[in-house]
Each structure stands twice: as structure tokens, then as C-alpha cells.
C-alpha atoms as a PDB file:
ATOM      1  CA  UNK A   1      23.773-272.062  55.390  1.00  0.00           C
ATOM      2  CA  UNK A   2      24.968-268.815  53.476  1.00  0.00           C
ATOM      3  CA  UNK A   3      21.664-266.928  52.610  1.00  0.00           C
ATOM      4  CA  UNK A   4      21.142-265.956  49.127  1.00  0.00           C
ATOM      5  CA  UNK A   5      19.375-262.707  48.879  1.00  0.00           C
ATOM      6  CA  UNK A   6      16.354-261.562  46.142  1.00  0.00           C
ATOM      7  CA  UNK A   7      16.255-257.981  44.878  1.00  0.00           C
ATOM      8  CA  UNK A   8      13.016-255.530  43.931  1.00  0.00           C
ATOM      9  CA  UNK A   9      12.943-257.500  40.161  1.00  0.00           C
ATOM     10  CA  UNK A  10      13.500-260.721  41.096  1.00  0.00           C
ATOM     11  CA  UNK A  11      17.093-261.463  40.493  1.00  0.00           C
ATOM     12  CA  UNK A  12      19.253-263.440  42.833  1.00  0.00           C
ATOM     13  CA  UNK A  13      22.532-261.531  43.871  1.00  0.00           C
ATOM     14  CA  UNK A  14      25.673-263.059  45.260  1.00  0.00           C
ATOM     15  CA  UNK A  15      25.832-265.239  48.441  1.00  0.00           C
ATOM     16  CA  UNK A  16      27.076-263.688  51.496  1.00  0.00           C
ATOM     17  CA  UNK A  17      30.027-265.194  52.764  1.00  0.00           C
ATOM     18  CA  UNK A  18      30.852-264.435  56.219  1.00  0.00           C
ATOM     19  CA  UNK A  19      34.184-263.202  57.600  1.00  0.00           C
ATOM     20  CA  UNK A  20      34.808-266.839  59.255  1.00  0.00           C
ATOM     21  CA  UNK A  21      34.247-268.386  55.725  1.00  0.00           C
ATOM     22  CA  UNK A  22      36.221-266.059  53.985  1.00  0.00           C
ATOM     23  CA  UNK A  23      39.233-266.479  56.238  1.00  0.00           C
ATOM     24  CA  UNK A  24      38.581-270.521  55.781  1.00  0.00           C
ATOM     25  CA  UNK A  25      38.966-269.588  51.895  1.00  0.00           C
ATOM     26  CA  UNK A  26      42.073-267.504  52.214  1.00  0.00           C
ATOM     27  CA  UNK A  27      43.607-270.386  54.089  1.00  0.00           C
ATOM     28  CA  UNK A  28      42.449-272.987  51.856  1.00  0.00           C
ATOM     29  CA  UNK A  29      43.974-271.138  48.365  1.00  0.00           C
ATOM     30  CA  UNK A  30      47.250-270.575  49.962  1.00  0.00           C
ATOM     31  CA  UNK A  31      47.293-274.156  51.567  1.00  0.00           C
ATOM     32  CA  UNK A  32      46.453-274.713  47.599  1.00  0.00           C
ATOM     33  CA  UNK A  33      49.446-272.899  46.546  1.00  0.00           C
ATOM     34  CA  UNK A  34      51.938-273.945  49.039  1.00  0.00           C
ATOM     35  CA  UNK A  35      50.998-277.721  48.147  1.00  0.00           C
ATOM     36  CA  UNK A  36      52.123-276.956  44.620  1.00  0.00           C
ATOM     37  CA  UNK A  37      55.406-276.738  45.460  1.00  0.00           C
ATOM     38  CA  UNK A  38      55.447-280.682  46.224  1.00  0.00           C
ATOM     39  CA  UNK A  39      54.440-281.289  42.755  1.00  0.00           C
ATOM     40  CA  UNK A  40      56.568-278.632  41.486  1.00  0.00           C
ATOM     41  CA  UNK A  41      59.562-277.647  43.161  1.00  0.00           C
ATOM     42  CA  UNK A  42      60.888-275.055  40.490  1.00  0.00           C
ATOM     43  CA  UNK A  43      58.374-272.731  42.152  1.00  0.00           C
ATOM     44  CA  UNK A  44      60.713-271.823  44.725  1.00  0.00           C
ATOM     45  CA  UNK A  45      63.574-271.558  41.985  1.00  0.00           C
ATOM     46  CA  UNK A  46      63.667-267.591  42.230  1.00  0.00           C
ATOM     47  CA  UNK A  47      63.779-267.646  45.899  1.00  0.00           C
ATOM     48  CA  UNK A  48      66.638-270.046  46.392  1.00  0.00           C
ATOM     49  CA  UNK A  49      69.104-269.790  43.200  1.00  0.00           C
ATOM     50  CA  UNK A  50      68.843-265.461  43.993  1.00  0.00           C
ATOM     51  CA  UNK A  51      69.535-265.640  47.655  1.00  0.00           C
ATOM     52  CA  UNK A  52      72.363-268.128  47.183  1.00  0.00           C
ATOM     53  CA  UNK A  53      74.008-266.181  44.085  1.00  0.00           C
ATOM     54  CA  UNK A  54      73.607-262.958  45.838  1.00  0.00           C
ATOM     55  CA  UNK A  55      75.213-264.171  48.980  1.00  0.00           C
ATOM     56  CA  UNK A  56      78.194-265.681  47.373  1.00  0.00           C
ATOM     57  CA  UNK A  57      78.694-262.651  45.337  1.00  0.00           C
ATOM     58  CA  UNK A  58      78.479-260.042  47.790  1.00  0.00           C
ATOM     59  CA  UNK A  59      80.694-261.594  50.124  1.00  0.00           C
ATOM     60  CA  UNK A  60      83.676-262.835  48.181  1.00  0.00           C
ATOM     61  CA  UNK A  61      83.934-260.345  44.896  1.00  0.00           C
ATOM     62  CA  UNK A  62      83.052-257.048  47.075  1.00  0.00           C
ATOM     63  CA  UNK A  63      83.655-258.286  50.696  1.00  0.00           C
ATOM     64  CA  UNK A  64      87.255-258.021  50.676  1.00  0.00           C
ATOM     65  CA  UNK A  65      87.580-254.617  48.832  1.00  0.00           C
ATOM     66  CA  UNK A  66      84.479-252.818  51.136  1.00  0.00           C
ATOM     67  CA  UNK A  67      85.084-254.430  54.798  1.00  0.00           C
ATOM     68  CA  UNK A  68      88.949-255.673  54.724  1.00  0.00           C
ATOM     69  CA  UNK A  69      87.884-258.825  54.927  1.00  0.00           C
ATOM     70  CA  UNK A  70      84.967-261.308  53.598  1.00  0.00           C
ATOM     71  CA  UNK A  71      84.191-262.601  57.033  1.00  0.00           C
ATOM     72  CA  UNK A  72      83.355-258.673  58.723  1.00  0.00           C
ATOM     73  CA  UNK A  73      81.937-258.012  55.395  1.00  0.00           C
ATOM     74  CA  UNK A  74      79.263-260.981  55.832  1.00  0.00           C
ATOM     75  CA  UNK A  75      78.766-260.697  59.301  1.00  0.00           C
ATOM     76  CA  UNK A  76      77.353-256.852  57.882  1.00  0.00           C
ATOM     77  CA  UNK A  77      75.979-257.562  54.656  1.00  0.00           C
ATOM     78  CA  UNK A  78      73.862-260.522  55.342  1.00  0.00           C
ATOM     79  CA  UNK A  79      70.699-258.969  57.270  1.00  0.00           C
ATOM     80  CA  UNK A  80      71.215-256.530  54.325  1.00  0.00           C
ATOM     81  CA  UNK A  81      70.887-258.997  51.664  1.00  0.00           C
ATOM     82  CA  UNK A  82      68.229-260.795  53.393  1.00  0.00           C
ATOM     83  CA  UNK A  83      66.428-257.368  53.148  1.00  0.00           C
ATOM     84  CA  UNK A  84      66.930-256.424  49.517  1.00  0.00           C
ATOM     85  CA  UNK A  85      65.759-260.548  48.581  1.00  0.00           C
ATOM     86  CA  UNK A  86      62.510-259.702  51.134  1.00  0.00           C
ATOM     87  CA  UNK A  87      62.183-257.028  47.971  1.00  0.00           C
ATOM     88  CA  UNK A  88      62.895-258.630  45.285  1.00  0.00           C
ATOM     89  CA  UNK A  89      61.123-261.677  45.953  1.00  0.00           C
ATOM     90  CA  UNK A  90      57.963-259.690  45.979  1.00  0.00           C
ATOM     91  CA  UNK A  91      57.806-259.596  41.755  1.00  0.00           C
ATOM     92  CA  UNK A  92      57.355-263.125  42.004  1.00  0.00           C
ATOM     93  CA  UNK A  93      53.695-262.083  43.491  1.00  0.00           C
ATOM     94  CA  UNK A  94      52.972-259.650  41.145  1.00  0.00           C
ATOM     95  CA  UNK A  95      54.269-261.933  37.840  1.00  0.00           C
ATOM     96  CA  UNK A  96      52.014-264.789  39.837  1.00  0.00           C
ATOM     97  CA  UNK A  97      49.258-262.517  39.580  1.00  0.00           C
ATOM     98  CA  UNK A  98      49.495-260.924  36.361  1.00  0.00           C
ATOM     99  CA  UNK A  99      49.916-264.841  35.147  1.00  0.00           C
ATOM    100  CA  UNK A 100      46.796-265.804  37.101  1.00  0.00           C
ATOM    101  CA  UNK A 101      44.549-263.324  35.810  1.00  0.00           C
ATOM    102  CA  UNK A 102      45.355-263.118  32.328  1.00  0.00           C
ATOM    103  CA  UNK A 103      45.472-266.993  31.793  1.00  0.00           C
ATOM    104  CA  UNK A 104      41.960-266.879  33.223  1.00  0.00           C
ATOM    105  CA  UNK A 105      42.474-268.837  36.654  1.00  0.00           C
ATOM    106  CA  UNK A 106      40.651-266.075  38.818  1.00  0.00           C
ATOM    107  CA  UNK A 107      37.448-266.204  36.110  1.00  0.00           C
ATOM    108  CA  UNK A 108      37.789-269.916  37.308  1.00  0.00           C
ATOM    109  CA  UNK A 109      37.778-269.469  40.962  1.00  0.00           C
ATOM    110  CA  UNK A 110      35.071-266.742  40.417  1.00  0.00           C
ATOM    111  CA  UNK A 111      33.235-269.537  39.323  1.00  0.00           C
ATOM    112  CA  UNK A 112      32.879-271.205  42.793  1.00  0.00           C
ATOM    113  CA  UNK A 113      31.473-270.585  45.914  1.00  0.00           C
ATOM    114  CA  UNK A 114      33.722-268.524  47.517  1.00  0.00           C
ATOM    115  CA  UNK A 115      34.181-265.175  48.627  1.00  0.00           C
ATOM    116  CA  UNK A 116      35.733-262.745  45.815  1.00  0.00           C
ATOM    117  CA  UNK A 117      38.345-261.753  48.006  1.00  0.00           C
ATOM    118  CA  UNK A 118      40.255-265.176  48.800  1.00  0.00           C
ATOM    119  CA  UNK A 119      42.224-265.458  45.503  1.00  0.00           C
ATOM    120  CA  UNK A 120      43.745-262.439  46.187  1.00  0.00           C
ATOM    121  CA  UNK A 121      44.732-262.633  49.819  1.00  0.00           C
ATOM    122  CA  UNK A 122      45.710-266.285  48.818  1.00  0.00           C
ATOM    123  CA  UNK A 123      48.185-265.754  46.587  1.00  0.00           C
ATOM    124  CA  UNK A 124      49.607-262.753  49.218  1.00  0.00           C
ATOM    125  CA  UNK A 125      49.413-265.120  52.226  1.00  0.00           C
ATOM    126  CA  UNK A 126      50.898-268.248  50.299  1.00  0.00           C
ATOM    127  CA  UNK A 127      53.832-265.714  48.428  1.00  0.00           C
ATOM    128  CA  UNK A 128      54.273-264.155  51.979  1.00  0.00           C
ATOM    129  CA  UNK A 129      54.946-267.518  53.809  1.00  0.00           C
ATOM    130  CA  UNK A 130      57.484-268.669  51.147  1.00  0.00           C
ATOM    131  CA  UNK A 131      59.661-265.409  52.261  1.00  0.00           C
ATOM    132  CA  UNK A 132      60.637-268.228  55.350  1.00  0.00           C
ATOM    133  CA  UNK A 133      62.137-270.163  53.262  1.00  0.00           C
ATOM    134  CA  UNK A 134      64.142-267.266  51.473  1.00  0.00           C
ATOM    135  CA  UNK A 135      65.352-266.329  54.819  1.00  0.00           C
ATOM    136  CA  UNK A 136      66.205-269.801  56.007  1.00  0.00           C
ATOM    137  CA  UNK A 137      68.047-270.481  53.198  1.00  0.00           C
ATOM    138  CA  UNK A 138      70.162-267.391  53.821  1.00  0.00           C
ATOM    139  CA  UNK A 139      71.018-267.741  57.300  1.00  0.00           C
ATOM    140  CA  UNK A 140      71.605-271.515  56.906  1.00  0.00           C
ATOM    141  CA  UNK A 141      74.308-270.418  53.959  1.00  0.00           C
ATOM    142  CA  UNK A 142      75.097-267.748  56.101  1.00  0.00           C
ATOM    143  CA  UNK A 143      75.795-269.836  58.575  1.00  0.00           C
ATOM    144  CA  UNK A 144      78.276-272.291  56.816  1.00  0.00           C
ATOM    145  CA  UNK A 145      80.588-269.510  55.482  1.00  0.00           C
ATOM    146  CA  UNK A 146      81.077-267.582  58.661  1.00  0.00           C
ATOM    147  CA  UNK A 147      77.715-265.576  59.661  1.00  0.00           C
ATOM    148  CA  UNK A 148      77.417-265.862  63.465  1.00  0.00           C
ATOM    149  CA  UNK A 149      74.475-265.510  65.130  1.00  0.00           C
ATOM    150  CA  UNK A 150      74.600-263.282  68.794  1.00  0.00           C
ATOM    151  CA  UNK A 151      71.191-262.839  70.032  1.00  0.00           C
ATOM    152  CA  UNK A 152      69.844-266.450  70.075  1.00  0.00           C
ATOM    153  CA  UNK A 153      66.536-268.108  68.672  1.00  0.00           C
ATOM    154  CA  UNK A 154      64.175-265.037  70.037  1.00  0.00           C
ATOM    155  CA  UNK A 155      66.664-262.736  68.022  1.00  0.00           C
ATOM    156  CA  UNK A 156      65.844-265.010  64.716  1.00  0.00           C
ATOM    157  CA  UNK A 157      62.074-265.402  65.598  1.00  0.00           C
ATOM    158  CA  UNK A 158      62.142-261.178  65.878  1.00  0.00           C
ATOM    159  CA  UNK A 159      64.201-260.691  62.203  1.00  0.00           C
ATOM    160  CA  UNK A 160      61.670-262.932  60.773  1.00  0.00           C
ATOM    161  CA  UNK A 161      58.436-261.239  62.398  1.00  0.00           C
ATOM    162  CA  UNK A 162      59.420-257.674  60.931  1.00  0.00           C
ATOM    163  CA  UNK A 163      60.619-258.966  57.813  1.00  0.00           C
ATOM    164  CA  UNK A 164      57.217-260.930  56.931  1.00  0.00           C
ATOM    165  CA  UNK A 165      55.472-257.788  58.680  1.00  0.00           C
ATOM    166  CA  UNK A 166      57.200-255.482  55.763  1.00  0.00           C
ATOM    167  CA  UNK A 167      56.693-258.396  52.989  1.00  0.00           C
ATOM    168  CA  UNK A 168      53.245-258.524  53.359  1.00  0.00           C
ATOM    169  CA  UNK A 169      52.833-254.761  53.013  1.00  0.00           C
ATOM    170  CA  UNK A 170      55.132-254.973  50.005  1.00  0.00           C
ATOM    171  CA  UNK A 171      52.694-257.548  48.726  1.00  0.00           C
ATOM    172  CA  UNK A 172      50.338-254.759  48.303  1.00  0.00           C
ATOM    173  CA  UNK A 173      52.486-252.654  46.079  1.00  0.00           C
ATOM    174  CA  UNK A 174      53.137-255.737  43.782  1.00  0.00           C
ATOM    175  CA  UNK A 175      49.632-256.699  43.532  1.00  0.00           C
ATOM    176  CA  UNK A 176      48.898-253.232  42.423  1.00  0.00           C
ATOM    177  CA  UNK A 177      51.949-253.720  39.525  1.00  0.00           C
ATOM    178  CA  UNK A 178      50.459-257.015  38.941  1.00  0.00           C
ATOM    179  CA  UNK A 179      47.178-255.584  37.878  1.00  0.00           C
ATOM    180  CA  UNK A 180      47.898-252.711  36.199  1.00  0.00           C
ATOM    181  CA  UNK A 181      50.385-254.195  33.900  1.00  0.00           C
ATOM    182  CA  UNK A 182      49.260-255.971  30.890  1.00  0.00           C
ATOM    183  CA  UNK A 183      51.249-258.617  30.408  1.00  0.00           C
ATOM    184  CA  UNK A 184      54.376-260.181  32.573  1.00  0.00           C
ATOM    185  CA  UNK A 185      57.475-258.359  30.961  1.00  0.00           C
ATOM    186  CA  UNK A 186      56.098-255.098  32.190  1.00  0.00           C
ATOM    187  CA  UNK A 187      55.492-256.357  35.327  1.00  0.00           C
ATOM    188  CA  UNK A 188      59.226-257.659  35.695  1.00  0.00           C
ATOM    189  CA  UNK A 189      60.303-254.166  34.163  1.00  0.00           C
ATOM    190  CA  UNK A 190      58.412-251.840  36.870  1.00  0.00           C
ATOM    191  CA  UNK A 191      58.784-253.934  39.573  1.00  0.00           C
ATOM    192  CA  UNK A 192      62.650-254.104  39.067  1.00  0.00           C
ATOM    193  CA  UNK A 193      62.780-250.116  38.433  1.00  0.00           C
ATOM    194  CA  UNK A 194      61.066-249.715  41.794  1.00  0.00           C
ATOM    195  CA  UNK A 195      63.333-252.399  43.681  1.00  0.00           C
ATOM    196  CA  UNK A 196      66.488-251.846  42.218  1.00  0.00           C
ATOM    197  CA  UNK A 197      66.758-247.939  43.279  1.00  0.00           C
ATOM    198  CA  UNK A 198      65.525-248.155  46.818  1.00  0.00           C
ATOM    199  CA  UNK A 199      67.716-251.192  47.611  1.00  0.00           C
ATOM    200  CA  UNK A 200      71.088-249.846  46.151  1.00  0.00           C
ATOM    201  CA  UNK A 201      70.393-246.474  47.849  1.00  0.00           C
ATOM    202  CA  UNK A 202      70.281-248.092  51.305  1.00  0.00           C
ATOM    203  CA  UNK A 203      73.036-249.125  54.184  1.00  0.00           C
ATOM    204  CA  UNK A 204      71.751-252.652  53.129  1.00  0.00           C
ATOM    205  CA  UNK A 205      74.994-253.394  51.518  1.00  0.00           C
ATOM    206  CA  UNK A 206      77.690-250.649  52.468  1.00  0.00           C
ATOM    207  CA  UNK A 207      78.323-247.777  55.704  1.00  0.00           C
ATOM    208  CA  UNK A 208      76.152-245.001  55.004  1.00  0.00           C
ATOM    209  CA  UNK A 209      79.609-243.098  56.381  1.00  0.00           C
ATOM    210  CA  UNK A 210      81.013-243.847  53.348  1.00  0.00           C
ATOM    211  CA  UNK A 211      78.640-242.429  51.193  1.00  0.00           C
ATOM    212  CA  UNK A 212      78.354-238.633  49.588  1.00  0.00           C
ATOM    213  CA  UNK A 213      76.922-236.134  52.248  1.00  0.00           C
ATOM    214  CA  UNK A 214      74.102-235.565  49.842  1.00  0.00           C
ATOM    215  CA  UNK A 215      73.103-239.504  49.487  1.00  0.00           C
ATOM    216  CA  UNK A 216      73.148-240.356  52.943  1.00  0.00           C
ATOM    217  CA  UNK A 217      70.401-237.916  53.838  1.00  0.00           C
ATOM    218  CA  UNK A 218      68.482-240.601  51.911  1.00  0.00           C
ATOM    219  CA  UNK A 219      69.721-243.384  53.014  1.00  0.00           C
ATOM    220  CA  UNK A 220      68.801-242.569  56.725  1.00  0.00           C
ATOM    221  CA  UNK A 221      65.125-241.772  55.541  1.00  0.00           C
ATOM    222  CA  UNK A 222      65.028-245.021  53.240  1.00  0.00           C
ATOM    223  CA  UNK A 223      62.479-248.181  54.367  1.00  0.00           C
ATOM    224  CA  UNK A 224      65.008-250.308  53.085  1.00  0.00           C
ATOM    225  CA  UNK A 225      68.048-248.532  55.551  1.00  0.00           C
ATOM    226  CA  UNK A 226      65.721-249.364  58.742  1.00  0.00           C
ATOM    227  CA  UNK A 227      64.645-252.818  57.491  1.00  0.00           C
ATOM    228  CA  UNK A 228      68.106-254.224  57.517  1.00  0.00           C
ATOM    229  CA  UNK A 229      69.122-252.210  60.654  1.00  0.00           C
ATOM    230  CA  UNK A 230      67.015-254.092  62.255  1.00  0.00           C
ATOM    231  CA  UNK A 231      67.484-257.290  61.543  1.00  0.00           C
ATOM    232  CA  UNK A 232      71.397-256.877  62.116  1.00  0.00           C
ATOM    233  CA  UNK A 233      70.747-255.630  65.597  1.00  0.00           C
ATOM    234  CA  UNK A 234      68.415-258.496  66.013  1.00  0.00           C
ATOM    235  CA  UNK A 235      70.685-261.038  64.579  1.00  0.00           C
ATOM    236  CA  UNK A 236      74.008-259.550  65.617  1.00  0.00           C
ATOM    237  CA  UNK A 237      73.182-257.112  68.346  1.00  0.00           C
ATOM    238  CA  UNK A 238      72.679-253.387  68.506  1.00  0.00           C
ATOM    239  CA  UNK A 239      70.194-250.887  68.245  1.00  0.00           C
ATOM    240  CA  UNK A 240      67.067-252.807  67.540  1.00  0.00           C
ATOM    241  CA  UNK A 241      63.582-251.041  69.178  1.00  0.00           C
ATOM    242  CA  UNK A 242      63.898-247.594  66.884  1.00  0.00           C
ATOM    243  CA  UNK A 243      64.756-248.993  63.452  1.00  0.00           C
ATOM    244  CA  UNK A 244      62.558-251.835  64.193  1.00  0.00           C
ATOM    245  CA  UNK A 245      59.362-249.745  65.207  1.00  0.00           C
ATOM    246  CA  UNK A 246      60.598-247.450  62.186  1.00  0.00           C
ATOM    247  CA  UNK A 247      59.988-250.249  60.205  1.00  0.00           C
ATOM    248  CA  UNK A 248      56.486-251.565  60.861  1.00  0.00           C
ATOM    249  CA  UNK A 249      55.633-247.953  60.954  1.00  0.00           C
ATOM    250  CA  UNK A 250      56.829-247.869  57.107  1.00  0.00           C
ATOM    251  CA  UNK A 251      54.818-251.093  56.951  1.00  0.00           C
ATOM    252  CA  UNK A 252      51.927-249.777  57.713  1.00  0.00           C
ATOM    253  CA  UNK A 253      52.147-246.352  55.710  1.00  0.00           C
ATOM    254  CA  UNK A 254      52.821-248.610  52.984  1.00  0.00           C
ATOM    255  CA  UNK A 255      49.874-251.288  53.565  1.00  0.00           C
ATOM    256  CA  UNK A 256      47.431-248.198  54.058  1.00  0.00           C
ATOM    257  CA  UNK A 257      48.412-245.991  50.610  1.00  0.00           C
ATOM    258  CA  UNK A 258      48.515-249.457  48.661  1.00  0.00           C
ATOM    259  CA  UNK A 259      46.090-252.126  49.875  1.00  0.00           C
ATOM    260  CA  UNK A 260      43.016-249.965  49.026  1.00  0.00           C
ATOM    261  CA  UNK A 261      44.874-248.883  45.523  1.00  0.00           C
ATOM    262  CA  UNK A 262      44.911-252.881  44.935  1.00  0.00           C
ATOM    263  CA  UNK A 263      41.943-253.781  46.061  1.00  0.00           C
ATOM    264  CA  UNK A 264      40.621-251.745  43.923  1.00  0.00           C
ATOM    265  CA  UNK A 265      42.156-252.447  40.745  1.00  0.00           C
ATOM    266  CA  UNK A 266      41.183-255.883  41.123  1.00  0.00           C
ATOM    267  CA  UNK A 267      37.717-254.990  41.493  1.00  0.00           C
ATOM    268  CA  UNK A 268      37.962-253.149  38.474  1.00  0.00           C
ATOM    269  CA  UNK A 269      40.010-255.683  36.298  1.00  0.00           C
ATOM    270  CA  UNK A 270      38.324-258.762  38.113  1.00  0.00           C
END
């Protein structure tokens, strides 16, 4: 029984929710949202028209002209792309949440029994686990026009592990966005001035070789760079451990400057 707790003049503050409960809340909002998508299968809309469009474009309107050829150009560009989507996909939490909040839902869910917290990590474990699909979508497309796979299933299962490791810290910067903006066409405006810059700077798409001496002292420093380094090497082969490990270490930095910054501006807006 969760104990309900009286103070010095007599009024009855929250329930306590235990950690065990509140991890049996987070699961049960995201089962919540991922359900949804049964009813409603537009949700995944942005993560399966983008990936698709992007895919097609890349390879045959600039794969000839940057590579020589559309199939070396894929076989390059599609852990890249896979990277930059991992990105942009993460507006879709921070519109969610921005839509959530101001339409009221979380003063509904306040309402209940829960803890305060599940909502939140809801939505970012529910928007986190749809990345899967994003990425099986690509490398099933991928696939079919060319992409070739070299390091076998454990290769696959290791891209997907680091790129849901860096989503879900990316989760934290779009929550932020989500809650500071006021309504959802500044979200969609700061979260695509943040995204659009750090993708396009990166090897995600082109050699950093081929790049001005002066860029690619970026590009070798940029999240983005090591993200899809490492998900080439472990889909194609390569260099995997240091832009890998670079990676979650990003991750991390990322999770630890922005996940208290979230949590609390929702405190403060919820």
C-alpha cells in the first residue's frame, strides 16, 4: 500500500510512489503510446515517409556526382542517413510534448495515481523505441537498392544499441525545446536550427577529405561525425571501438548537461 503522509497542520501531501512503481508507470504510458499506433498509424508518418525520401534522394540525385556511382555512394551514405534521421526524428518528441502539455493531457495524468515523473520518461521511452522502426525501415530499403550488409546480425544488433543509446540522450535536449517553447511552430523552428547545422557539418553524408581544411577540424570533433562512423564500421566494417566509445561518451555529456535542464523545466511548467 503506498503510504500517504500528514504534515505539522494537518494537510495530506502526495503519495510516495516507489522506484518499482514508478518504473511500472513509465512502462505502462509508453506501452500506452506505442498501442496508439494500432489505432492510428499516421503516427509513424514522419518516421517512415523522411527516411524513405531521404534515402532515395541522397542516393540517386547526389550519389552519382559525390561517389562515381549510386551503389559506393549508398553503401557510404546510408549509416549516415540513418544518423542524421536518429536526429531529426527527435522533434517529433519535443512537438509530442509541447502538444501534450499545452492541450492539457499531463494536467490529466497529474490527476491519477501515479508518480509525476512517468509522463515524461513515457513519452521518451515510447519516442525512443519507435527510432527501431526508423532504422528498420532504412536498412530494409537499404537493402533492396544495393546496401550490403558485412558484419552479420551482431553488427546490426551493435548499430542499433549506440544509435538508441545517443537517441535517448537526444531525447533530453528535445524535451528541454519542448518545454520551453510556447507553442509547436517554435518548437519545429529551434529544433530544426539545431539539427540542420550539426548534421550537414558532419562526414554523415560526404569524405571529410573533401572538405575545406578549416571545416573538417569540425567535422572530426562533431557527435554527429562519430555517430555514423560507427555504425558504418559496424554495418560495413572498419574502425568501430573508438568512434563508437566516442559516441556514448557524447551520449552521456549530452544526457548529463540536459536531463537535469529538462527535468527541471517540467517541474517548473508542470
Amino acid at each position: 500500500m503506498t503510504a500517504i503522509a500528514q504534515t505539522a497542520t494537518g494537510a495530506v501531501a502526495a503519495p510516495r510512489i516507489s522506484p518499482s512503481a514508478t518504473l511500472r508507470h513509465t512502462m505502462t504510458l509508453s506501452w500506452r503510446s506505442l498501442v496508439q499506433i494500432k489505432h492510428n498509424p499516421m503516427e509513424l508518418l514522419d518516421l517512415s515517409v523522411q527516411p524513405v525520401m531521404f534515402l532515395l534522394l541522397f542516393t540517386y540525385v547526389f550519389g552519382g556526382a559525390i561517389a562515381g556511382s549510386t551503389g559506393d555512394y549508398l553503401q557510404f551514405a546510408l549509416p549516415g542517413l540513418v544518423a542524421q534521421n536518429m536526429l531529426f526524428a527527435s522533434m517529433t518528441t519535443a512537438v509530442g510534448l509541447n502538444t501534450d502539455i499545452t492541450k492539457g493531457v499531463f494536467d490529466r495524468l497529474r490527476s491519477l495515481p501515479i508518480a509525476r515523473s512517468a509522463p515524461l520518461a513515457g513519452r521518451i521511452v515510447a519516442d525512443t523505441l519507435k527510432q527501431v522502426w526508423a532504422f528498420a525501415l532504412f536498412l530494409g530499403l537499404g537493402l533492396v537498392l544495393g546496401f550490403r550488409v558485412h558484419t552479420g546480425l551482431l553488427g546490426v544488433a551493435g548499430a542499433l544499441a549506440v544509435l538508441l543509446a545517443f537517441a535517448l540522450a537526444m531525447s533530453w535536449v528535445a524535451v528541454l525545446v519542448g518545454l520551453r517553447a510556447s507553442d509547436q511552430e517554435k518548437v519545429q523552428i529551434l529544433m530544426f536550427s539545431l539539427m540542420m547545422p550539426i548534421t550537414f557539418t558532419s562526414n554523415a553524408f560526404v569524405r571529410t577529405d573533401t572538405m575545406p581544411s578549416w571545416l573538417q577540424k569540425w567535422v572530426e570533433v562533431n557527435p554527429v561525425s562519430h555517430l555514423s562512423d560507427a555504425v558504418r564500421g559496424l554495418l560495413s566494417g572498419g574502425p568501430v571501438a573508438s568512434h563508437a566509445g566516442i559516441s556514448l561518451l557524447w551520449a552521456v555529456g549530452i544526457a548529463v548537461v540536459f536531463a537535469p535542464l529538462s527535468i527541471r523545466a517540467f517541474r517548473n511548467r508542470v
